[in-house]
Protein backbone atom coordinates (compact mmCIF):
# COMPACT_ATOMS: atom_id res chain seq x y z
CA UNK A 1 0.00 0.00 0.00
CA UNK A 2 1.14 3.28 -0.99
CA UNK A 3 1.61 6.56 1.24
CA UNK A 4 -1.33 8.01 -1.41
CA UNK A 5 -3.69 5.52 -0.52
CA UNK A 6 -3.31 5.71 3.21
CA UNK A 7 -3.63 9.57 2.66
CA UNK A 8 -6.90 9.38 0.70
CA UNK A 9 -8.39 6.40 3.16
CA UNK A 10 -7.36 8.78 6.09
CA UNK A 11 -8.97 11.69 4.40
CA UNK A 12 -11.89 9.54 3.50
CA UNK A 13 -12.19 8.49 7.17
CA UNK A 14 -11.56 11.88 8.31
CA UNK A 15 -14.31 13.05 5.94
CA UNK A 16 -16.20 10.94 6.93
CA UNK A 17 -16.25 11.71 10.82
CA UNK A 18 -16.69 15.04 9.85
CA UNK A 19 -19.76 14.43 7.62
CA UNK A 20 -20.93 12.14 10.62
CA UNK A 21 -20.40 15.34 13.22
CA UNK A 22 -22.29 17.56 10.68
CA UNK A 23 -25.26 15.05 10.41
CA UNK A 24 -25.54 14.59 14.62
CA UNK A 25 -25.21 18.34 14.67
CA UNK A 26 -28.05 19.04 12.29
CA UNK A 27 -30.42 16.66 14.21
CA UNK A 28 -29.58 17.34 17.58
CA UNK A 29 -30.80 21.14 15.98
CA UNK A 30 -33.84 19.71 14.60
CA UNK A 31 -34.73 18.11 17.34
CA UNK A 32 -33.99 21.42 19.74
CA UNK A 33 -36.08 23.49 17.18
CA UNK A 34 -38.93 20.72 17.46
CA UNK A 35 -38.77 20.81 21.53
CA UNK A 36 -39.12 24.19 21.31
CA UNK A 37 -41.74 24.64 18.75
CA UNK A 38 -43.55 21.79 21.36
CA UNK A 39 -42.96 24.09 24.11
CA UNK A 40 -44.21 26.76 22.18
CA UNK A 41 -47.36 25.62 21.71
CA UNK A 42 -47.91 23.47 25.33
CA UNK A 43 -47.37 27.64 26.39
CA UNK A 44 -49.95 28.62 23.99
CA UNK A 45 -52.68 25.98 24.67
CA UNK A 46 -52.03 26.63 28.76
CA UNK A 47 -52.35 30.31 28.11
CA UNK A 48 -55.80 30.00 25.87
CA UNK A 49 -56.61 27.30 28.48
CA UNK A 50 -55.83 30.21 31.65
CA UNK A 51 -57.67 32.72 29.42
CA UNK A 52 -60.65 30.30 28.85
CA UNK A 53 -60.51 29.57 33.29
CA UNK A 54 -60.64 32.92 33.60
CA UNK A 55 -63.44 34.15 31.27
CA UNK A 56 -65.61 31.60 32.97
CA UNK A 57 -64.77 32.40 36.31
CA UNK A 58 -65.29 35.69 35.34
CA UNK A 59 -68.60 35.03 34.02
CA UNK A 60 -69.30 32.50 37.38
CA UNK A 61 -68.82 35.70 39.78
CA UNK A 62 -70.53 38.26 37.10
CA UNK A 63 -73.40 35.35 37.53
CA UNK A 64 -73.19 35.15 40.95
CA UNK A 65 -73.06 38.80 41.48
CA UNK A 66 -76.54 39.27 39.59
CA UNK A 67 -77.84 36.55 41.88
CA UNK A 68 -77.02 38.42 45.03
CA UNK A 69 -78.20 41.84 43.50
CA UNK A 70 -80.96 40.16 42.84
CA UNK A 71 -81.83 38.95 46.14
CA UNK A 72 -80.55 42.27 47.72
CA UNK A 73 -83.01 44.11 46.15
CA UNK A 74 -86.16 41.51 46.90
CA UNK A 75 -84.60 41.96 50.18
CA UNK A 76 -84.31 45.14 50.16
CA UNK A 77 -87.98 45.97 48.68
CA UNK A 78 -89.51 43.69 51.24
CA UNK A 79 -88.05 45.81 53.94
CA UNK A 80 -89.20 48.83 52.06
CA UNK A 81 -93.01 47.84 52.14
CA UNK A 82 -92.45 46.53 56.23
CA UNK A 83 -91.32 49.73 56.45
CA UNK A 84 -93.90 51.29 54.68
CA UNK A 85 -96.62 49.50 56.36
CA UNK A 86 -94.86 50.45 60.05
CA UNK A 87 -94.71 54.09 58.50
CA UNK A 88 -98.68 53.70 57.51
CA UNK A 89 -99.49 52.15 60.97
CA UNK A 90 -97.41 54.45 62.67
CA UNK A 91 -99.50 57.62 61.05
CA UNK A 92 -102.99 55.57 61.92
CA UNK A 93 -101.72 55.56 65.37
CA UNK A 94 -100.61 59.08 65.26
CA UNK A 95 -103.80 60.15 63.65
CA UNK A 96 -105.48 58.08 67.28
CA UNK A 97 -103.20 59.35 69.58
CA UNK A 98 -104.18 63.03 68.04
CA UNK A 99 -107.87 62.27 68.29
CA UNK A 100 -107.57 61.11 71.75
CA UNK A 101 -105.70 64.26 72.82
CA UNK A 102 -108.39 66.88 71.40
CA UNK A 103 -111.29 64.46 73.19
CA UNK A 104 -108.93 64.70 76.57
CA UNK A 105 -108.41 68.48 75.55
CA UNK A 106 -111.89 68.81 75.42
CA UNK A 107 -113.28 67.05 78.49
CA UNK A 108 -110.61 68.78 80.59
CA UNK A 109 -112.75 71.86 79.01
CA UNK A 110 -115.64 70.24 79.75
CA UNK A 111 -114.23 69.63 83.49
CA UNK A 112 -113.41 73.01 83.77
CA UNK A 113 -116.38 74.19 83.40
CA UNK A 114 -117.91 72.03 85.63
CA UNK A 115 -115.98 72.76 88.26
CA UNK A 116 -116.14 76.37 87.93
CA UNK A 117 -120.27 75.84 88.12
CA UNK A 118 -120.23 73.85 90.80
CA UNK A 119 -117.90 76.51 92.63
CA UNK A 120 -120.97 79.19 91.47
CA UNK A 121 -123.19 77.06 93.09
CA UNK A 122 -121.55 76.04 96.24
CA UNK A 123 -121.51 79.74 96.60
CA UNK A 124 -125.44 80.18 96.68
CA UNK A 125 -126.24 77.33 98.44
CA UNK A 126 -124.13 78.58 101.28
CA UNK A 127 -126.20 82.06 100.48
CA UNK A 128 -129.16 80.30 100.51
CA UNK A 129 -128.60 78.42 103.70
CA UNK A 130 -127.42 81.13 105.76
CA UNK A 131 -130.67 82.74 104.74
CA UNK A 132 -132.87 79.66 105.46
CA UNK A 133 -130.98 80.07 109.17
CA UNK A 134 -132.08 83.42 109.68
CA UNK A 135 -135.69 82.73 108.26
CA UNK A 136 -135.75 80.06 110.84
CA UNK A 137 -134.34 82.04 113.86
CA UNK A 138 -136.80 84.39 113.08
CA UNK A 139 -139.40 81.76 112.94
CA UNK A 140 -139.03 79.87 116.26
CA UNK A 141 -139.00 83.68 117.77
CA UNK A 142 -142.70 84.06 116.90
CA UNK A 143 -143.49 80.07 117.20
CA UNK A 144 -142.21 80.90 120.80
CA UNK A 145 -144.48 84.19 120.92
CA UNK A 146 -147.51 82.61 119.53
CA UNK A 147 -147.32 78.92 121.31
CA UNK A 148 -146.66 80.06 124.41
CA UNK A 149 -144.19 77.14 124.34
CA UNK A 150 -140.35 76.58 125.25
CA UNK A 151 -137.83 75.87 122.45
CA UNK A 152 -137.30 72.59 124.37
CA UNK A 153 -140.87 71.95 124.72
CA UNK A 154 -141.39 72.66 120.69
CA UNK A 155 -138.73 69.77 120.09
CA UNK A 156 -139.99 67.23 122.44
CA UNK A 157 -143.51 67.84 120.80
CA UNK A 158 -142.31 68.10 117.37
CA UNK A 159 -139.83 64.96 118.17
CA UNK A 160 -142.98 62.82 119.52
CA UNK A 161 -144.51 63.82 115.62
CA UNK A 162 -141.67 62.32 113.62
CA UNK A 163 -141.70 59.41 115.70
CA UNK A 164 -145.26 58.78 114.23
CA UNK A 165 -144.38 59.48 110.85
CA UNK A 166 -141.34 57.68 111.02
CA UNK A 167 -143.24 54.15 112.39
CA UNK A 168 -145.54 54.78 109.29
CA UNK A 169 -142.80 55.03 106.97
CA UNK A 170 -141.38 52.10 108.36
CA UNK A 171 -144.62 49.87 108.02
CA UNK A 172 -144.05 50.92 104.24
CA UNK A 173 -140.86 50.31 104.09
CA UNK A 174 -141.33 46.87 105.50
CA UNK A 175 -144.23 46.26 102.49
CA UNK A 176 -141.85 47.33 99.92
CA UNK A 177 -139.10 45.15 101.03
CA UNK A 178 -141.73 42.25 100.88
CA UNK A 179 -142.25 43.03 97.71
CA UNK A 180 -139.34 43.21 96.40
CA UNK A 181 -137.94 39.97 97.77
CA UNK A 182 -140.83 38.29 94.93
CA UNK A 183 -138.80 39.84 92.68
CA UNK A 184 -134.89 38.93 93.28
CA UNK A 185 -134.99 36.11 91.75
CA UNK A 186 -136.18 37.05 88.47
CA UNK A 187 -134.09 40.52 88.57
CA UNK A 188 -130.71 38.50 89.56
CA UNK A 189 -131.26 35.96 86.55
CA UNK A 190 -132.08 38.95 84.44
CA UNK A 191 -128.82 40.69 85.44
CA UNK A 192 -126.80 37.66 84.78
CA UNK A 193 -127.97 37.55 81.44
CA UNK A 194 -127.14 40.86 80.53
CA UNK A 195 -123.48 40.53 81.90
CA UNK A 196 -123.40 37.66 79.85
CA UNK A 197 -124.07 39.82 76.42
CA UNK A 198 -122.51 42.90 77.56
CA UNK A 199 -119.19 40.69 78.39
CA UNK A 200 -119.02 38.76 74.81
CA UNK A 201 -118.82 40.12 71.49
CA UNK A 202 -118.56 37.91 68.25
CA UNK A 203 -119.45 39.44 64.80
CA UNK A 204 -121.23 37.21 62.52
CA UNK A 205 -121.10 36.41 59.10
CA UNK A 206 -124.35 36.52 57.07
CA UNK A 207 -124.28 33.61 53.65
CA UNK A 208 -124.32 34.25 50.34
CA UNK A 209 -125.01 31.46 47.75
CA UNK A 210 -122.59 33.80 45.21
CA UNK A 211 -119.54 34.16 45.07
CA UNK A 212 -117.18 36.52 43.12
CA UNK A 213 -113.76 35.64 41.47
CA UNK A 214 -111.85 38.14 39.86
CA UNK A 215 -109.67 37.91 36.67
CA UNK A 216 -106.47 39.39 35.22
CA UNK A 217 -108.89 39.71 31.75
CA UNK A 218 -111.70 39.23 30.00
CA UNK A 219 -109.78 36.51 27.65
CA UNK A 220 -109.67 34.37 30.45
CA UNK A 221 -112.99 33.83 30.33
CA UNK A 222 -112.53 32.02 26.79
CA UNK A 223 -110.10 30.13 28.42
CA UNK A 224 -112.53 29.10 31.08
CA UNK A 225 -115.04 27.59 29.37
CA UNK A 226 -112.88 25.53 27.21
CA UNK A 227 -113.22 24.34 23.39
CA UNK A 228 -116.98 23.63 22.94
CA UNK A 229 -117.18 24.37 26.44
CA UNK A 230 -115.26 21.21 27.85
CA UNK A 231 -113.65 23.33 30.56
CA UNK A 232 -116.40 24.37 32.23
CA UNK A 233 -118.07 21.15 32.11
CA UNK A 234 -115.43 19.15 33.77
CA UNK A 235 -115.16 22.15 36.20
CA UNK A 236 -118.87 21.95 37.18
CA UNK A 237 -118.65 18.36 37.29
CA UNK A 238 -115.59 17.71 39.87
CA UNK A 239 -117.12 20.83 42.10
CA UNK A 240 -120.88 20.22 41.59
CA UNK A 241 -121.15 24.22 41.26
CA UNK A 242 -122.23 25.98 38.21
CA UNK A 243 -119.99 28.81 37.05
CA UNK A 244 -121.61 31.71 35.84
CA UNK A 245 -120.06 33.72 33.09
CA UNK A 246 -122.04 37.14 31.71
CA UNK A 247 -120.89 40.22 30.46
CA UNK A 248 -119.46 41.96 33.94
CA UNK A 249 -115.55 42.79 32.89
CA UNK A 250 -113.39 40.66 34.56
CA UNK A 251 -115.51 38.88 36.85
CA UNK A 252 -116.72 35.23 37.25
CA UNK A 253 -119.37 34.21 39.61
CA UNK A 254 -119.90 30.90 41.01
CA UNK A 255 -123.54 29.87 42.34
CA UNK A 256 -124.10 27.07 44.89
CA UNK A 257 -125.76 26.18 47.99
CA UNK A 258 -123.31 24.23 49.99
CA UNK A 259 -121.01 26.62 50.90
CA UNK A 260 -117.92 23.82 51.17
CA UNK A 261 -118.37 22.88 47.71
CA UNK A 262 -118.18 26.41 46.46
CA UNK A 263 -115.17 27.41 48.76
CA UNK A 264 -113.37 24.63 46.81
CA UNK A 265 -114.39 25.36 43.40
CA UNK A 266 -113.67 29.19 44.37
CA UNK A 267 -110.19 28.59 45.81
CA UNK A 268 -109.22 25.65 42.41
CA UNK A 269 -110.50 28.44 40.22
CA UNK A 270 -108.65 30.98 41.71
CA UNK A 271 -105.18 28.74 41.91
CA UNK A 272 -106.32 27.66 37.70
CA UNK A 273 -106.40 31.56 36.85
CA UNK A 274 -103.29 32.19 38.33
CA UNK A 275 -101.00 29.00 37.27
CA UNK A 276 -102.23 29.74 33.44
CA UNK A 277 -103.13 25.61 32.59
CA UNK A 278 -106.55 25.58 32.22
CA UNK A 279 -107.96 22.15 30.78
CA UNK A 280 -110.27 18.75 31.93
CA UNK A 281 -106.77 16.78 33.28
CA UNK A 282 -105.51 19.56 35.42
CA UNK A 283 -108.65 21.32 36.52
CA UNK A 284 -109.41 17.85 38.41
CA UNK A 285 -106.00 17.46 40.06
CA UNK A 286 -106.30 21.41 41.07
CA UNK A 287 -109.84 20.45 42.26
CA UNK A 288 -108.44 17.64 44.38
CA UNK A 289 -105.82 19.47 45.93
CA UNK A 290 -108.22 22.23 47.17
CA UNK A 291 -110.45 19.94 49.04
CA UNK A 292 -107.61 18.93 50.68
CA UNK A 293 -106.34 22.34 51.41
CA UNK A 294 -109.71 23.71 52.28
CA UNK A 295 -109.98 20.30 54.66
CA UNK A 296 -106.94 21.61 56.87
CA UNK A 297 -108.54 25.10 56.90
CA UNK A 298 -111.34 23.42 58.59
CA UNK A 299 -109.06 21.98 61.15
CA UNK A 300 -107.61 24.68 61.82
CA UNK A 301 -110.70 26.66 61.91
CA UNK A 302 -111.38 24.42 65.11
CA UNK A 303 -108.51 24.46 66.51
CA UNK A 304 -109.11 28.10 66.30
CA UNK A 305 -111.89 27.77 67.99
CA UNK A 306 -111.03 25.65 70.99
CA UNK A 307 -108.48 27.91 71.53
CA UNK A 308 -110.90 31.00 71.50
CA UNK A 309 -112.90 29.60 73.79
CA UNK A 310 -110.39 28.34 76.16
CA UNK A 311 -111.11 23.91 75.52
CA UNK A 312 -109.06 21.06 74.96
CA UNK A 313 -109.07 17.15 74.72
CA UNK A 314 -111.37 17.13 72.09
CA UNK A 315 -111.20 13.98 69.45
CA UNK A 316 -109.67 14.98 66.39
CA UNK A 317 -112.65 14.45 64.21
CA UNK A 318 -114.55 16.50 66.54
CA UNK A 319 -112.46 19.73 66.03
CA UNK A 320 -112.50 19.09 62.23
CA UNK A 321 -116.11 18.79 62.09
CA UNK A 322 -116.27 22.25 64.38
CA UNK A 323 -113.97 23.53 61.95
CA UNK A 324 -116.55 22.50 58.95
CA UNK A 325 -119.27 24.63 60.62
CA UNK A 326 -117.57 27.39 59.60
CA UNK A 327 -119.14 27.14 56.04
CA UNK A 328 -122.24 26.50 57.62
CA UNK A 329 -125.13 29.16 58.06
CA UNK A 330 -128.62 28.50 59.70
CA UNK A 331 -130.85 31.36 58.64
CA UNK A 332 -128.45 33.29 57.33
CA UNK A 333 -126.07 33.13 61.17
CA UNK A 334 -122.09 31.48 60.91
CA UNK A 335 -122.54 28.62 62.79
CA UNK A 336 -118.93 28.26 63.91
CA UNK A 337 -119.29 32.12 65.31
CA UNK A 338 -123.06 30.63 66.85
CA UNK A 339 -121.60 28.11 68.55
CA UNK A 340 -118.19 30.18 70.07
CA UNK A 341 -120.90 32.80 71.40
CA UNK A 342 -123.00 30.40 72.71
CA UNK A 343 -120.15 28.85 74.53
CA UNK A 344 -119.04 31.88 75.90
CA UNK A 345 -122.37 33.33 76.74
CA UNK A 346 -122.95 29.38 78.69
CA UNK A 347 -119.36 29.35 80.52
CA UNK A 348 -120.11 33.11 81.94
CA UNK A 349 -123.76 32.05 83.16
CA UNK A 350 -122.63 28.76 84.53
CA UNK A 351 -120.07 30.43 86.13
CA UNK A 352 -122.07 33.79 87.66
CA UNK A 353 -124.52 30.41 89.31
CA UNK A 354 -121.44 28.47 90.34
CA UNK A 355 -121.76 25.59 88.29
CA UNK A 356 -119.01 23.70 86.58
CA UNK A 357 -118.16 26.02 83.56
CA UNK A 358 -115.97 23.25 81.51
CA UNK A 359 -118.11 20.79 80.50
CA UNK A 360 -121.09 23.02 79.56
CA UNK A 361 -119.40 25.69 77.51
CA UNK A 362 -117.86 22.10 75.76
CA UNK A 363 -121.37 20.90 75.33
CA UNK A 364 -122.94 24.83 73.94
CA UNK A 365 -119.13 24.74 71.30
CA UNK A 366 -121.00 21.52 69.88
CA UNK A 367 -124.43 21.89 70.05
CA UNK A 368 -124.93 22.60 66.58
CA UNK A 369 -122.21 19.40 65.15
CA UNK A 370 -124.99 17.88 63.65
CA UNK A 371 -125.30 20.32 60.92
CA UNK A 372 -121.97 19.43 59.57
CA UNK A 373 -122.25 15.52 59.54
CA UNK A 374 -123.58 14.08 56.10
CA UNK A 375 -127.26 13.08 56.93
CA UNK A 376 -127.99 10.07 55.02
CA UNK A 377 -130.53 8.67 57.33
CA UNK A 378 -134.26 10.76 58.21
CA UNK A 379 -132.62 11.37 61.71
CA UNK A 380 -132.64 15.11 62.56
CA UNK A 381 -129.84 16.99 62.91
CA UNK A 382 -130.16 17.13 66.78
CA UNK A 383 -130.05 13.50 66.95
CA UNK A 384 -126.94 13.19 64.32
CA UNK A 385 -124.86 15.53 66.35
CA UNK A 386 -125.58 13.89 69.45
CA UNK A 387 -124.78 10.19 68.12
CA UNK A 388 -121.59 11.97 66.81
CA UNK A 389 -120.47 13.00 69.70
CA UNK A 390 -121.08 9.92 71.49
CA UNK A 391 -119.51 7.73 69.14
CA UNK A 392 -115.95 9.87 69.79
CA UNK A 393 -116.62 9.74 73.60
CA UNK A 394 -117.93 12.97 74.29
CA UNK A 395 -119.96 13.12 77.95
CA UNK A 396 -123.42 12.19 78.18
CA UNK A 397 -124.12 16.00 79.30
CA UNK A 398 -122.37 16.77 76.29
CA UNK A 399 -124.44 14.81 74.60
CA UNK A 400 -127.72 15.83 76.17
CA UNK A 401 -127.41 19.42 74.96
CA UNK A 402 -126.77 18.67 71.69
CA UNK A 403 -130.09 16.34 71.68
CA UNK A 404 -132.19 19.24 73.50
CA UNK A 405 -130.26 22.99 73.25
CA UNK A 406 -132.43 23.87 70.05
CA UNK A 407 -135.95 22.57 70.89
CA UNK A 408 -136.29 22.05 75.09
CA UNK A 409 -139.28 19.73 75.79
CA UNK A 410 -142.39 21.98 77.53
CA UNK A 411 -142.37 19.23 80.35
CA UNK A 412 -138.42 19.12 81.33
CA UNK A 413 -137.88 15.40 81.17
CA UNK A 414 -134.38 14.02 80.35
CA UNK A 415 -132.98 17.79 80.47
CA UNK A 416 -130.10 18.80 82.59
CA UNK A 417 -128.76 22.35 84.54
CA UNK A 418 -126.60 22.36 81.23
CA UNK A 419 -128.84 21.25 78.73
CA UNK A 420 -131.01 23.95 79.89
CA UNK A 421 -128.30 26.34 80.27
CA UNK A 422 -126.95 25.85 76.57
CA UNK A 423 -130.53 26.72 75.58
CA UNK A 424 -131.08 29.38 76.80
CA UNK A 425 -127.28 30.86 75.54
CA UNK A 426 -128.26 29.22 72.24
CA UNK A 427 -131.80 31.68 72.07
CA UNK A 428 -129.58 35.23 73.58
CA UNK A 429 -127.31 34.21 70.20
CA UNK A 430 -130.08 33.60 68.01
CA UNK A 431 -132.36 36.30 69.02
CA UNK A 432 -130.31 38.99 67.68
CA UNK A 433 -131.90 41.24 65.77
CA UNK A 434 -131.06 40.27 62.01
CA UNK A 435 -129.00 37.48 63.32
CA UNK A 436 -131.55 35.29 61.15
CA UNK A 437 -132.68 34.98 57.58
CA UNK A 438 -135.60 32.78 57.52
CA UNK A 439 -135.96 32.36 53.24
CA UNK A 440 -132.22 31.33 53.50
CA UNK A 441 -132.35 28.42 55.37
CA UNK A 442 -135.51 27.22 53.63
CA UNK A 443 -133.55 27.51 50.12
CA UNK A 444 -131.02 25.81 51.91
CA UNK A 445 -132.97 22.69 53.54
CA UNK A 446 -134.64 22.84 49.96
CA UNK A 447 -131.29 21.89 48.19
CA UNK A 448 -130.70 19.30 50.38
CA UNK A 449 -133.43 17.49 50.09
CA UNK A 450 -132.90 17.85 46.05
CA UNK A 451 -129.72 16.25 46.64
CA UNK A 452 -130.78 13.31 49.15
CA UNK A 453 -133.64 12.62 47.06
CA UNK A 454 -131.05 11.91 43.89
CA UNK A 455 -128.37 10.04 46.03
CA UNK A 456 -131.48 7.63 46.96
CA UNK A 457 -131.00 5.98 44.26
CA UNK A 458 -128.85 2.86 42.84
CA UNK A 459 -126.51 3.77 40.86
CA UNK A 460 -125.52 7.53 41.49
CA UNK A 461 -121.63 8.44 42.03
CA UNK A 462 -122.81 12.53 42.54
CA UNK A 463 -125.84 14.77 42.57
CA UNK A 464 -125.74 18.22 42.68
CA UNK A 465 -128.25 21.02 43.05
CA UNK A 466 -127.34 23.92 40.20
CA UNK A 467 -128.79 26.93 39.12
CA UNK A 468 -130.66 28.04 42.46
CA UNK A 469 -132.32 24.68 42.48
CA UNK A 470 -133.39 24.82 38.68
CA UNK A 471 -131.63 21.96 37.77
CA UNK A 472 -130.30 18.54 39.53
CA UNK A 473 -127.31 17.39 37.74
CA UNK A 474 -126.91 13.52 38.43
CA UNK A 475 -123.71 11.53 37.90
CA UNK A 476 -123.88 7.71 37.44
CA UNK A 477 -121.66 4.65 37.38
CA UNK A 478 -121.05 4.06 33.79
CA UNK A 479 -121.06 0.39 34.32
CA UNK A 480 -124.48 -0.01 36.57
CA UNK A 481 -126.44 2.28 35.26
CA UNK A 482 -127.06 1.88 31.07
CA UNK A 483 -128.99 4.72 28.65
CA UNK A 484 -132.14 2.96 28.81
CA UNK A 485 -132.01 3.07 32.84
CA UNK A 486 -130.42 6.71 32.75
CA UNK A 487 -133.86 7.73 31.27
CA UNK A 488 -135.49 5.65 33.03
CA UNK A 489 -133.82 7.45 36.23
CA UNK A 490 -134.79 10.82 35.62
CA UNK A 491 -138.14 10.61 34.89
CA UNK A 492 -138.70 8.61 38.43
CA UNK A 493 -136.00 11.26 40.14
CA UNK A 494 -138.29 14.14 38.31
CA UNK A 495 -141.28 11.90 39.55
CA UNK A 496 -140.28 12.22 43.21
CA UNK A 497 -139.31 15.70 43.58
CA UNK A 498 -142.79 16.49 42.62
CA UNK A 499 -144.30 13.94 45.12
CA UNK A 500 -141.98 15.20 48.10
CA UNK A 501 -140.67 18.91 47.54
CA UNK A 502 -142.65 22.44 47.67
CA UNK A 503 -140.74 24.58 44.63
CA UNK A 504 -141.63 27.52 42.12
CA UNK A 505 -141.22 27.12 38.23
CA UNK A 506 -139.88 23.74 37.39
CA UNK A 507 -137.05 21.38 37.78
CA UNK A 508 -134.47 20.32 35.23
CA UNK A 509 -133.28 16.45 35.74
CA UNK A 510 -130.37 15.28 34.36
CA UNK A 511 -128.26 12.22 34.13
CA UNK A 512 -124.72 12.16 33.31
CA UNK A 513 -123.25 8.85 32.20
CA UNK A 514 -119.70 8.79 31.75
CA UNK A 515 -117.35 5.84 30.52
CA UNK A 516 -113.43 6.92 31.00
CA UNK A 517 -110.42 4.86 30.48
CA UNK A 518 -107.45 5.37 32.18
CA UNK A 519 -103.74 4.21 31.81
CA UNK A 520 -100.34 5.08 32.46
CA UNK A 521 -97.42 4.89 30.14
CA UNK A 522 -94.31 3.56 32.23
């Protein structure tokens, strides 16, 4: 091998680890320029990433903030009307407070006055009476002259005359108290009595078989009665009252004797107006819901009551049964505000005669129960109160009253200090002037019997009494009673309301058969 050749293979291998420096230089560059580039953009997606955190948690506390605003100034407006209703109540009682100082203002006047003529007239009668003393000094002088007779001798003799007259008064006197002694009796009862009124109070509230609801606008009306009037329909049917609609802007009335069934049908109507969905599905659920609702009012309403009156220990179905009395009227009077007087008017009598006060203002709270149980049976409604309370283990005083407090037997028998008691609290709170309204009740008492007439027969879900008695709407089992008995049905329903009831014009009968089907998609 020549010295050429091992120059140009040592060249060549020289070359060679230089070309193989070059090449490990360029891609250790590339790969730097890659890690950076990689860098690069991990630093751009965490920045757009930070940028994105922060635009939502910007947007979280903007959120947030609106929230709080929002319930600062509910907050804040709420305090604004307590405030404004303290600021109102604040000027009634200033307005008072001003009233009562220009009445003081002017009976101090008045006071004045009196004082200053009673100081005028003090004067003269000490005027007058030393006069009448000198008239009479001068008087016994010529007595003395004329009679011949001592000043001592004058009294003795004059003495020895008012003895006379005084024995005579007293024989009078002793009459009179005879006579009066007949009489304590009668004047002490009398004066309990009139404690009695004068120490109770109770305003009453006098039915109406109308009621009003009110209405954001006359379109709601459309939206009352429904396509082809379906609404209204399935409203009438799941209250049983008829909803009048006429041309009075933004009112609907709704007519109905019993007074529970239109409290429910006015409070669902009311809570359909306001939520908006108005059709058949909903309108019964709302319905529902409100007897439910109006249910607890009438617990509470005798809770109320107890608590008024100052009882306790009375069964649960007893209070809500006092409670139901509330939307019962007897001649136009609130039972639940009859009976709370006539408790308190028997507890203050009972107690003036110093007779156990507890048990008899329990038995004058119930007296009238029976009005509020269901009568299915001819019983009256004496006799449905009293098995009523009896069945939840009321007293048999308790239960006495109830039997007797509205119609005392002439001859006394089976009556009791309370019984008789409750009575005669029960005729003080009836005897009110206008505390009655005798065409009421007999409407009333005429609608029921429309109704227990229909529900006496086989077959019938619902009956109720519409248009002031004009019509009976009857609903029927779909599967017992068929078309040929539905007509059937009202002709002998129409039959016996003519046998039985006392009525003007006519009566419509009708019979509503139904068939529904019902399922649920799961």
């Amino acid at each position: 091998m020549t010295i050429v050749t091992i120059v140009i293979m040592v060249l060549l291998a020289s070359g060679g680890v230089l070309l193989g420096w070059l090449l490990r230089q360029k891609l250790a560059a590339d790969k730097i320029a890659r890690a950076e580039e990689y860098t690069r953009q991990i630093t751009a997606e965490a920045k757009q990433e930070a940028e994105n955190l922060k635009q939502e948690k910007v947007l979280e506390a903007r959120e947030e903030l609106f929230h709080k605003r929002q319930e600062f100034e509910q907050e804040s407006k709420s305090r604004l009307q307590q405030l404004q209703k303290q600021e109102s109540q604040l000027a009634n009682r200033e307005v008072n407070l001003d009233r009562k100082v220009d009445l003081l203002n002017k009976k101090k006047q008045e006071l004045t006055q009196l004082e200053e003529s009673l100081r005028v007239r003090d004067k003269n009668q000490q005027l007058q009476h030393q006069e009448l003393e000198r008239v009479l000094r001068e008087q016994n002088e010529r007595l003395e002259q004329i009679s011949g007779l001592t000043n001592e001798e004058a009294k003795r003799l004059q003495f020895n005359n008012f003895l006379e007259i005084a024995k005579h008064e007293a024989a009078q006197t002793v009459k009179e108290i005879k006579d009066q002694a007949r009489m304590v009796a009668n004047r002490e009862a009398k004066e309990i009595i009139v404690q009695a009124i004068q120490r109770t109070a109770i305003g009453h509230v006098v039915e109406s078989t109308v009621s009003l609801v009110r209405l954001p606008n006359d379109d709601m009306k459309g939206r009352i009665i429904g396509r082809e009037g379906r609404n209204i329909r399935s409203f009438e049917g799941a209250t049983g009252i008829e909803v009048l609609i006429d041309d009075t802007p933004e009112v609907v009335m709704i007519s109905g004797f019993d007074p529970v069934r239109r409290e429910v049908a006015k409070l669902a109507l009311e809570k359909l107006i306001t939520d908006g969905r108005i059709h058949p599905g909903r309108i019964e659920e709302v319905v529902e819901r409100t007897r439910e609702e109006v249910e607890e009012r009438m617990r509470e309403a005798g809770e109320q009551a107890l608590l008024e009156v100052g009882l306790h220990g009375l069964h649960s179905e007893l209070v809500r049964m006092l409670g139901k009395l509330k939307y019962h009227t007897r001649l136009g009077q609130n039972l639940l505000q009859h009976s709370m007087e006539s408790a308190i008017l028997a507890g203050i009598i009972a107690a003036e005669l110093g007779l156990e006060t507890h048990l008899i203002k329990r038995a004058a709270l119930l007296h009238e129960i029976g009005n509020a149980v269901e009568n299915e049976s001819e019983s009256s409604v004496a006799e449905l109160g009293a098995e009523f309370a009896r069945r939840y283990g009321e007293h048999e005083i308790v239960e006495n009253a109830i039997l007797f407090a509205n119609n005392l037997p002439r001859d006394g028998q089976a009556l009791t200090a309370a019984t008789i008691i409750v009575g005669v609290a029960n005729q003080i709170s009836l005897s009110r002037p206008g505390a009655q309204k005798e065409a009421l009740a007999n409407y009333f008492q005429r609608m029921s019997q429309l109704e227990s007439i229909a529900n006496a027969f086989t077959g019938v879900l619902n009956t109720y009494a519409l248009q002031a008695g004009r019509e009976i709407r009857v609903i029927v089992e779909h599967a017992k009673v068929d078309d040929a008995r539905a007509e059937q049905m009202a002709v002998d329903i129409a039959r016996k309301i003519q046998d039985n009831v006392h009525y003007p014009g006519q009566i419509r009968v009708t019979i509503v058969r139904q068939y529904r089907a019902v399922d649920f998609a799961k």
